[in-house]
Each structure stands twice: as structure tokens, then as C-alpha cells.
N, C-alpha and C. Protein backbone atom coordinates (compact mmCIF):
# COMPACT_ATOMS: atom_id res chain seq x y z
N UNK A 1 -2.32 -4.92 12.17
CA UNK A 1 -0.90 -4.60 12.13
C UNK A 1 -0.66 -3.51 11.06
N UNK A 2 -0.02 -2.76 11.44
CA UNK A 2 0.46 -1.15 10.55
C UNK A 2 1.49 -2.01 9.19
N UNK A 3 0.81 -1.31 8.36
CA UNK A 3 1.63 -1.71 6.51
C UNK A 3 2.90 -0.48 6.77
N UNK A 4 3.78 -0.97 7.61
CA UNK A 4 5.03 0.20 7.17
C UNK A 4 5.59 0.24 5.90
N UNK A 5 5.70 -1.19 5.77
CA UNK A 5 6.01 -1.42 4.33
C UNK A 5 5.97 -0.47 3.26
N UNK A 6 4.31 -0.38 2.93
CA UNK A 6 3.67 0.48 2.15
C UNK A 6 3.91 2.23 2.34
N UNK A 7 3.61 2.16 3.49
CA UNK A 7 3.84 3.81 3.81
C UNK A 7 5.22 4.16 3.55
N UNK A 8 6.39 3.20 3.91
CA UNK A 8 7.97 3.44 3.17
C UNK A 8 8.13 3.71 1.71
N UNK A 9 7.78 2.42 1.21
CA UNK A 9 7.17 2.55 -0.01
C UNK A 9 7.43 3.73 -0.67
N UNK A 10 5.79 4.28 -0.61
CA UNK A 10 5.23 5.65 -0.75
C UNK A 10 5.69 6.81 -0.61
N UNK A 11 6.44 6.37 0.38
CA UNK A 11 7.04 7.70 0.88
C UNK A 11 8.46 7.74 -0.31
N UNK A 12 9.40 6.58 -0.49
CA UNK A 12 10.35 6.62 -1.32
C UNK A 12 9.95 7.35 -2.36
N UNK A 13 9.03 6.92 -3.67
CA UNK A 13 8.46 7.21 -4.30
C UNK A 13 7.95 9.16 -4.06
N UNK A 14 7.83 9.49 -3.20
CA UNK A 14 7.82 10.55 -2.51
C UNK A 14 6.10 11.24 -3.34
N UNK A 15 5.23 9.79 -2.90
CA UNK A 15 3.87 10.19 -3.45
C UNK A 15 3.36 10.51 -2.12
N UNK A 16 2.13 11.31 -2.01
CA UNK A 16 1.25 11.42 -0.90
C UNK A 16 0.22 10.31 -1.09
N UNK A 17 -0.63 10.06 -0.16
CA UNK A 17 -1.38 9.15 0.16
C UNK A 17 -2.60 9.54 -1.20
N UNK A 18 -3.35 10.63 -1.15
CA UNK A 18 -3.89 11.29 -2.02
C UNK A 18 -3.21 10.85 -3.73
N UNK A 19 -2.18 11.00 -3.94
CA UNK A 19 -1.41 10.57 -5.33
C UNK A 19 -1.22 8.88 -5.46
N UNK A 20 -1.30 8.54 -4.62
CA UNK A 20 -0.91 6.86 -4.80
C UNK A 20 -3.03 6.13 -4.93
N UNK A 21 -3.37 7.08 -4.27
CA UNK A 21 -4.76 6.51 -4.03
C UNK A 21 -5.08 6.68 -5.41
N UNK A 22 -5.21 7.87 -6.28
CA UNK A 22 -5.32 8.49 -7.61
C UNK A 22 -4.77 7.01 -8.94
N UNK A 23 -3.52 7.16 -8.60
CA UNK A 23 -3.05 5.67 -9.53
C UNK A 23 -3.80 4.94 -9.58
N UNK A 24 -3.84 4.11 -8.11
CA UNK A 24 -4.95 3.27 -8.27
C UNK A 24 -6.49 3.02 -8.23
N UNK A 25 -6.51 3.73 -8.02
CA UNK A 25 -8.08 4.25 -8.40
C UNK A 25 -8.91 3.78 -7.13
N UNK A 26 -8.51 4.22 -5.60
CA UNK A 26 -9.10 4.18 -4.78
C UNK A 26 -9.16 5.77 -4.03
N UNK A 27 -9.75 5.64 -2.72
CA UNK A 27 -10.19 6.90 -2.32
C UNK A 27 -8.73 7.07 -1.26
N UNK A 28 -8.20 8.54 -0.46
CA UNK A 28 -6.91 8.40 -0.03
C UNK A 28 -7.13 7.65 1.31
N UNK A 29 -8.79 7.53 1.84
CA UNK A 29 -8.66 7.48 2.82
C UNK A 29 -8.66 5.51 3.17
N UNK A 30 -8.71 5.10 1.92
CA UNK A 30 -8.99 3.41 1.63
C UNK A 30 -6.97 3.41 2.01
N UNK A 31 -6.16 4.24 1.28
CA UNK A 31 -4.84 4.41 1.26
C UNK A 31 -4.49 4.23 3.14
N UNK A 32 -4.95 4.85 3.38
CA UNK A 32 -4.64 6.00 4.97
C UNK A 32 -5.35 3.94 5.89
N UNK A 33 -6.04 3.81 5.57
CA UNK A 33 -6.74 2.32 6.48
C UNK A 33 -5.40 1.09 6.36
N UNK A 34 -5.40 1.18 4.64
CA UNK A 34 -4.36 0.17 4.43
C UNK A 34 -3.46 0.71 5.81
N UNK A 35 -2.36 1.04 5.37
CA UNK A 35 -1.06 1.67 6.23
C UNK A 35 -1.20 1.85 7.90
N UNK A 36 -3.00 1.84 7.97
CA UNK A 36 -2.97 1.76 9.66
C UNK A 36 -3.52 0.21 10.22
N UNK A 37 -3.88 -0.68 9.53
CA UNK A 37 -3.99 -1.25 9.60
C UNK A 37 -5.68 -1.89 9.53
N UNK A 38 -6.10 -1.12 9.38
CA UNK A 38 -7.66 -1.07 9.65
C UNK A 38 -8.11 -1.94 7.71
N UNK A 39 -7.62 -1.83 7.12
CA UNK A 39 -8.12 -2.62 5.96
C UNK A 39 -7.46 -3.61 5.68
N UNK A 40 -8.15 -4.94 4.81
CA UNK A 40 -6.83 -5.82 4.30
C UNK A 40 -7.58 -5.28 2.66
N UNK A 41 -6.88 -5.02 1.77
CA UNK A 41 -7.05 -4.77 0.64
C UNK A 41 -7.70 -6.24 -0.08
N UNK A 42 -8.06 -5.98 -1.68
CA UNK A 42 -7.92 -7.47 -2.38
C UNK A 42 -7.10 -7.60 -2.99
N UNK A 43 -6.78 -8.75 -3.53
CA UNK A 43 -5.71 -9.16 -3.86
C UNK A 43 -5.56 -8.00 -5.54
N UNK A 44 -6.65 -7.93 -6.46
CA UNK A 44 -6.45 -6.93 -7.17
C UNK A 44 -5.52 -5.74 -6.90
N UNK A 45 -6.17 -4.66 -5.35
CA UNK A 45 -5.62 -3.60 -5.15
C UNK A 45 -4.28 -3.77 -4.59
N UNK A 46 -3.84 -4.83 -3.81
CA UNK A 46 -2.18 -5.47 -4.03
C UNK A 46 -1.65 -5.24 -4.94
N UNK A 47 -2.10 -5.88 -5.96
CA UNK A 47 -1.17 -6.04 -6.84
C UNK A 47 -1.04 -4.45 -7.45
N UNK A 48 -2.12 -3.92 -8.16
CA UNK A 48 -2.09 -2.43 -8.59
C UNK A 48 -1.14 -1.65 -7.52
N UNK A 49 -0.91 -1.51 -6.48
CA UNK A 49 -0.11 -1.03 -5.10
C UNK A 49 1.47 -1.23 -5.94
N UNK A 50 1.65 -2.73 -5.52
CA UNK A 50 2.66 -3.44 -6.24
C UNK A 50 3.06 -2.65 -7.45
N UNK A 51 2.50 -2.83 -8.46
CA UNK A 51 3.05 -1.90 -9.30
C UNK A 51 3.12 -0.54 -9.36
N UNK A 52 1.99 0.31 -8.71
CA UNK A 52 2.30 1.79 -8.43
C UNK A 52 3.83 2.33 -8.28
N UNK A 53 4.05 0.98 -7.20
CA UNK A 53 5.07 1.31 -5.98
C UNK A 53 6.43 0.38 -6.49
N UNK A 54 6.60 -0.44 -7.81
CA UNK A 54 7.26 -0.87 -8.03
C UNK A 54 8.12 -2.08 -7.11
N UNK A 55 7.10 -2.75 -6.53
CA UNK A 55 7.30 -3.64 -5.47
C UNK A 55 6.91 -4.92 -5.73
N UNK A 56 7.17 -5.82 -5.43
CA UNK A 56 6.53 -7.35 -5.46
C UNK A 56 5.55 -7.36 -4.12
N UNK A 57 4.84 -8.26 -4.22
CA UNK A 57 3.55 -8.83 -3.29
C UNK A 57 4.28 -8.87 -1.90
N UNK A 58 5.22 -9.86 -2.20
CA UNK A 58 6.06 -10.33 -0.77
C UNK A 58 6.53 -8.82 0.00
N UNK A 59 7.06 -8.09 -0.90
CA UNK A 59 7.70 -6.74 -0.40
C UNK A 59 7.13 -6.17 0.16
N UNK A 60 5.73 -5.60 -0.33
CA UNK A 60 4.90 -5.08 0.70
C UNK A 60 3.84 -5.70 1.41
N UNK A 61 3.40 -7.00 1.29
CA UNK A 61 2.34 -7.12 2.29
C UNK A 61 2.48 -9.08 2.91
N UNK A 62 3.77 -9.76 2.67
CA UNK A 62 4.11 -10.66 3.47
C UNK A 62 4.60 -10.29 4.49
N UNK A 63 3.74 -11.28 5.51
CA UNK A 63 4.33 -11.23 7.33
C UNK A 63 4.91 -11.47 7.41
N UNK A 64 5.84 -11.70 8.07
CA UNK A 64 7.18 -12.29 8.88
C UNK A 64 6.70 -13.25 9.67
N UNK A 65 6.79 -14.50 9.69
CA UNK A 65 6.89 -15.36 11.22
C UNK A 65 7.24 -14.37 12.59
N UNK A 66 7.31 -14.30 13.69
CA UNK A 66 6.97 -14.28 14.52
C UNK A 66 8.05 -15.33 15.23
């Protein structure tokens, strides 16, 4: 499932994928997987996200029921 969340996020913040990856000290393209869905991060790089992005856990990466 696609992290819109995150990519909103990011985008508010008006970082590129490349600049948010940099903060946290991953590569852009670990960034670019999150947001398509292709990675689940660890709970570490959550949280670092989380704060990059000035967000709580729930904000960006709790599901919704269904």
C-alpha cells in the first residue's frame, strides 16, 4: 500500500525525496520504496521520518481499518 501520508508530508515540508533521505541518513531511493510501497521501514527509521517530518507514528504510518 502507497505511504501518501509520507509523500504529503514531504511534500508540505517542501523537501525532495533526496533531502528527507539526507536527514535521515538513508539512501533517496530507500525514501522513493517507502512512499511506493515496496518497503516497510524499522521502527527506528519511523520514528527519525516522524521527526524529520514533524509528525507522530500514527500520522504517518497507521492503517485505517478497512
Amino acid at each position: 500500500m502507497k505511504n501518501l501520508r509520507l509523500k504529503s508530508a514531504r511534500a508540505a515540508k517542501d523537501l525532495s525525496q533526496q533531502q528527507l533521505a539526507d536527514l535521515v541518513g538513508v539512501s533517496r531511493q530507500t525514501i522513493n520504496a517507502i512512499e511506493l510501497g515496496n518497503y516497510n521501514p524499522t521502527i527506528k527509521l519511523c520514528i527519525a521520518l516522524c521527526k524529520a517530518l514533524d509528525k507522530t507514528l500514527d500520522e504517518l504510518f497507521w492503517e485505517e481499518e478497512q
